[in-house]
C-alpha atoms as a PDB file:
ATOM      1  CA  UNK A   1      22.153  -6.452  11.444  1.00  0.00           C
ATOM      2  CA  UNK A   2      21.992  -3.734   8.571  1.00  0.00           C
ATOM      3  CA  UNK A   3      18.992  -3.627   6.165  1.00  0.00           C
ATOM      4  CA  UNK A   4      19.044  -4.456   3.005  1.00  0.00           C
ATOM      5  CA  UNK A   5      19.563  -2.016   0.079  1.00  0.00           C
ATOM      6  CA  UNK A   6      17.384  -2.759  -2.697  1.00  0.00           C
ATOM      7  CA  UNK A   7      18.555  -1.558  -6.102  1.00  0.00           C
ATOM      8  CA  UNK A   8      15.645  -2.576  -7.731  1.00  0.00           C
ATOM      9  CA  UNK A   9      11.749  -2.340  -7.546  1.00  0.00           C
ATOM     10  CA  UNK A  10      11.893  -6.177  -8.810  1.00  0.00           C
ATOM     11  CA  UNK A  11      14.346  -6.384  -6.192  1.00  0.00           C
ATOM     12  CA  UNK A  12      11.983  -4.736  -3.691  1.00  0.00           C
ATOM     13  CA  UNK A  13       8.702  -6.217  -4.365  1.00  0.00           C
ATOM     14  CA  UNK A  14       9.291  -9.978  -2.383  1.00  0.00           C
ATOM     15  CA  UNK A  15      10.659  -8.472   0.109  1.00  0.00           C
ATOM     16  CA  UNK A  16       7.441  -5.654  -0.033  1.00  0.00           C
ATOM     17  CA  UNK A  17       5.075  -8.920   0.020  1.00  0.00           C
ATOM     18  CA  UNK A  18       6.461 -10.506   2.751  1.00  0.00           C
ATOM     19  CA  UNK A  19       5.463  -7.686   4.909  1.00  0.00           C
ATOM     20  CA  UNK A  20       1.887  -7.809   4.221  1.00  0.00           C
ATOM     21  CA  UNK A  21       1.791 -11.613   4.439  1.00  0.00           C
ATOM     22  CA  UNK A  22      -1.558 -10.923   6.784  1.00  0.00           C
ATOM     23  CA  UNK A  23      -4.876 -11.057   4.641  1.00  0.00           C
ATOM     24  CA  UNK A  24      -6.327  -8.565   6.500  1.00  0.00           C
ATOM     25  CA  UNK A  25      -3.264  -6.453   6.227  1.00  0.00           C
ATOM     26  CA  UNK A  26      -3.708  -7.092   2.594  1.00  0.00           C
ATOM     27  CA  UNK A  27      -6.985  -6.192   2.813  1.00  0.00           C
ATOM     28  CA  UNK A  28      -6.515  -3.007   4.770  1.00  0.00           C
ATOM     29  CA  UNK A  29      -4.130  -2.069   1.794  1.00  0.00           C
ATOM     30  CA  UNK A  30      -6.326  -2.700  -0.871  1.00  0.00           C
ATOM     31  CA  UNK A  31      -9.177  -1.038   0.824  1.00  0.00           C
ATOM     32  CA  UNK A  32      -6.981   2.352   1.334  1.00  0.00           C
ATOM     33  CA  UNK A  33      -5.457   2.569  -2.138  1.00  0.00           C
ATOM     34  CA  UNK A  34      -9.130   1.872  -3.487  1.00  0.00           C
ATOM     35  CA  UNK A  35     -11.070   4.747  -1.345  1.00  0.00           C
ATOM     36  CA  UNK A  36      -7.678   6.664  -1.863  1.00  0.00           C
ATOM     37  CA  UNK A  37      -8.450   6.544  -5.897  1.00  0.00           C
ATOM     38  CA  UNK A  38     -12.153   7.675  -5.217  1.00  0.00           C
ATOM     39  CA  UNK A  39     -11.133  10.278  -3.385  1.00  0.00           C
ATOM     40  CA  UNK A  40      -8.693  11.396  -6.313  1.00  0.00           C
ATOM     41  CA  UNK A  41     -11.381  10.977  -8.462  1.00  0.00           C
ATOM     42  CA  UNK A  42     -13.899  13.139  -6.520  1.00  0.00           C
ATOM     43  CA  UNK A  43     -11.407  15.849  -5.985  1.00  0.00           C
ATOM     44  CA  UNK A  44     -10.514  16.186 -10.273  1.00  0.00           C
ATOM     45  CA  UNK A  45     -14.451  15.375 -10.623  1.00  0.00           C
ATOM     46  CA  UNK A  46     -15.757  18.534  -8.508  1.00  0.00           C
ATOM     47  CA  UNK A  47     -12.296  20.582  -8.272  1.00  0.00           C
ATOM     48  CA  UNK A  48     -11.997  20.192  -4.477  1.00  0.00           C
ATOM     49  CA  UNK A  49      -7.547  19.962  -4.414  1.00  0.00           C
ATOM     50  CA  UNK A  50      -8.472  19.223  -0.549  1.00  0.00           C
ATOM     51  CA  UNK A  51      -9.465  15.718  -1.962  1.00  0.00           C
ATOM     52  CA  UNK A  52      -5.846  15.666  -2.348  1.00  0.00           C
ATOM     53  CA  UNK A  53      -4.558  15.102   0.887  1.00  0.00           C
ATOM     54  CA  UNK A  54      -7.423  13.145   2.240  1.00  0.00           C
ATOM     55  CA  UNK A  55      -6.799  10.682  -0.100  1.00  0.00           C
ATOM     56  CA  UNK A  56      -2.726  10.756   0.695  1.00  0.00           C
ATOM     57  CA  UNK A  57      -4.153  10.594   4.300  1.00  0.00           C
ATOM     58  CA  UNK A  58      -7.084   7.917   4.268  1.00  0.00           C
ATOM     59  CA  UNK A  59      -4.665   5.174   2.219  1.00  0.00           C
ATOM     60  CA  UNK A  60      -1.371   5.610   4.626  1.00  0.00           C
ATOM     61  CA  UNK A  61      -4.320   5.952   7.883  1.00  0.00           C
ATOM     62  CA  UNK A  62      -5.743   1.858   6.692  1.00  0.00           C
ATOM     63  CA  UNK A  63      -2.092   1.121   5.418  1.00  0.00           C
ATOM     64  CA  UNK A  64      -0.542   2.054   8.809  1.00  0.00           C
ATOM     65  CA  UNK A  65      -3.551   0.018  10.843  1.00  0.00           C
ATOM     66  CA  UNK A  66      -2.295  -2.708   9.399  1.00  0.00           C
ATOM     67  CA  UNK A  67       1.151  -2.584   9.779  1.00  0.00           C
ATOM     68  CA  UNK A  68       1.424  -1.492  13.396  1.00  0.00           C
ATOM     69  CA  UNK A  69      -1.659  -3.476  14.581  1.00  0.00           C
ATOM     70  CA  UNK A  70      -2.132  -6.333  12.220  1.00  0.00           C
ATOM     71  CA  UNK A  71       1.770  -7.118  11.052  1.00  0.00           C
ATOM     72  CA  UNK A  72       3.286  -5.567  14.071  1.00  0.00           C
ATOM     73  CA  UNK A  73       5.946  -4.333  11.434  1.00  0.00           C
ATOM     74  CA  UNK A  74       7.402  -0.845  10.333  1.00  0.00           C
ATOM     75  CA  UNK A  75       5.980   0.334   7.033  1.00  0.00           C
ATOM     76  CA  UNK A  76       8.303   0.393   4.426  1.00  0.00           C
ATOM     77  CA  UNK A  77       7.262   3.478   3.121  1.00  0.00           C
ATOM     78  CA  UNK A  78       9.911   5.061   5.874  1.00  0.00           C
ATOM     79  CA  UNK A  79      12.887   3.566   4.353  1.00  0.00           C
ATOM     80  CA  UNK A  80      11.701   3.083   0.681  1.00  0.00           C
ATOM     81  CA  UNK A  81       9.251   5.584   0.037  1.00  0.00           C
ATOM     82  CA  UNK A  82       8.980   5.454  -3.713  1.00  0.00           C
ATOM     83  CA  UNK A  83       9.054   1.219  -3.914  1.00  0.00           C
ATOM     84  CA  UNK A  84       6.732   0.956  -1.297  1.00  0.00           C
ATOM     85  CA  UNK A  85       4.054   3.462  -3.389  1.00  0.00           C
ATOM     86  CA  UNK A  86       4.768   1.266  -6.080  1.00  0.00           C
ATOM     87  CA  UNK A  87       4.443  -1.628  -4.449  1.00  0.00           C
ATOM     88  CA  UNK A  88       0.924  -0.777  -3.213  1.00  0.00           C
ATOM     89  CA  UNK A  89      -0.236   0.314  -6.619  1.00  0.00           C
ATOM     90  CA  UNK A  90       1.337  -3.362  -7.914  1.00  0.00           C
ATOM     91  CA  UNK A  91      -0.477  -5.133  -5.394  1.00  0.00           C
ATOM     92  CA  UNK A  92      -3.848  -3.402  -5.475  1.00  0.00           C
ATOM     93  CA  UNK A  93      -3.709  -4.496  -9.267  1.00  0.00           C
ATOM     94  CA  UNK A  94      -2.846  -7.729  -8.382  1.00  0.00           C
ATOM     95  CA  UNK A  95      -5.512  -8.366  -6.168  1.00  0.00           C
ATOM     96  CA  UNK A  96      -8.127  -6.715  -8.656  1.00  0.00           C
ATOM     97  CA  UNK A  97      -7.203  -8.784 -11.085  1.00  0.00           C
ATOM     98  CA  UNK A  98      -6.581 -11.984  -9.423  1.00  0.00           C
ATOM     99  CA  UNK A  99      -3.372 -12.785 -10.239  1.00  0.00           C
ATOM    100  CA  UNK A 100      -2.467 -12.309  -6.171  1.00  0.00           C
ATOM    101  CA  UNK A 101      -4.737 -13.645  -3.381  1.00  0.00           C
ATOM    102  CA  UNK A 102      -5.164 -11.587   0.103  1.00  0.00           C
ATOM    103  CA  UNK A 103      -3.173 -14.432   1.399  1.00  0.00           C
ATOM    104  CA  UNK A 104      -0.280 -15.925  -0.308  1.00  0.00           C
ATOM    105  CA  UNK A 105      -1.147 -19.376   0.928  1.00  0.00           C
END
């Protein structure tokens, strides 16, 4: 069966969702885009570009956990690379903010 082609990041994002149904794939996701952001941070905050890539590196490393362990899925970053960034960003704000659970139940 082909995949799907999505045209759309609205188009995108249920599908994105439904492969981090697991809370504690959720979690993992949150918890790697969040570090990732104070690692950013640290690296503009004392000039260190090395923070850089550690922070590319620690958010895929907790992302990746929980896809291969947790979900026992494929990332979506391989085939969408630019939705799936997105889509972490989206849901990381989500979550913050309450408007998305760690679980959609």
């Amino acid at each position: 069966m082909a995949e799907k082609k999505y045209q759309s990041f609205a188009e995108f994002y249920p599908f994105y969702l439904s492969e981090h149904a697991h809370p504690l794939n959720r979690f993992l996701h949150v918890l790697g885009t969040g570090t990732s952001l104070l690692w950013l941070g640290y690296g503009v905050y004392t000039k260190w570009p090395w923070a850089i890539l550690i922070a590319l590196v620690w958010g895929y490393a907790f992302a990746w956990v929980g896809h291969f362990i947790i979900e026992k899925n494929r990332p979506a970053t391989f085939t969408y690379p630019l939705y799936s960034f997105m889509g972490d960003w989206v849901m990381f704000f989500e979550v913050l903010t309450f408007k998305r659970g760690l679980s959609d139940k």
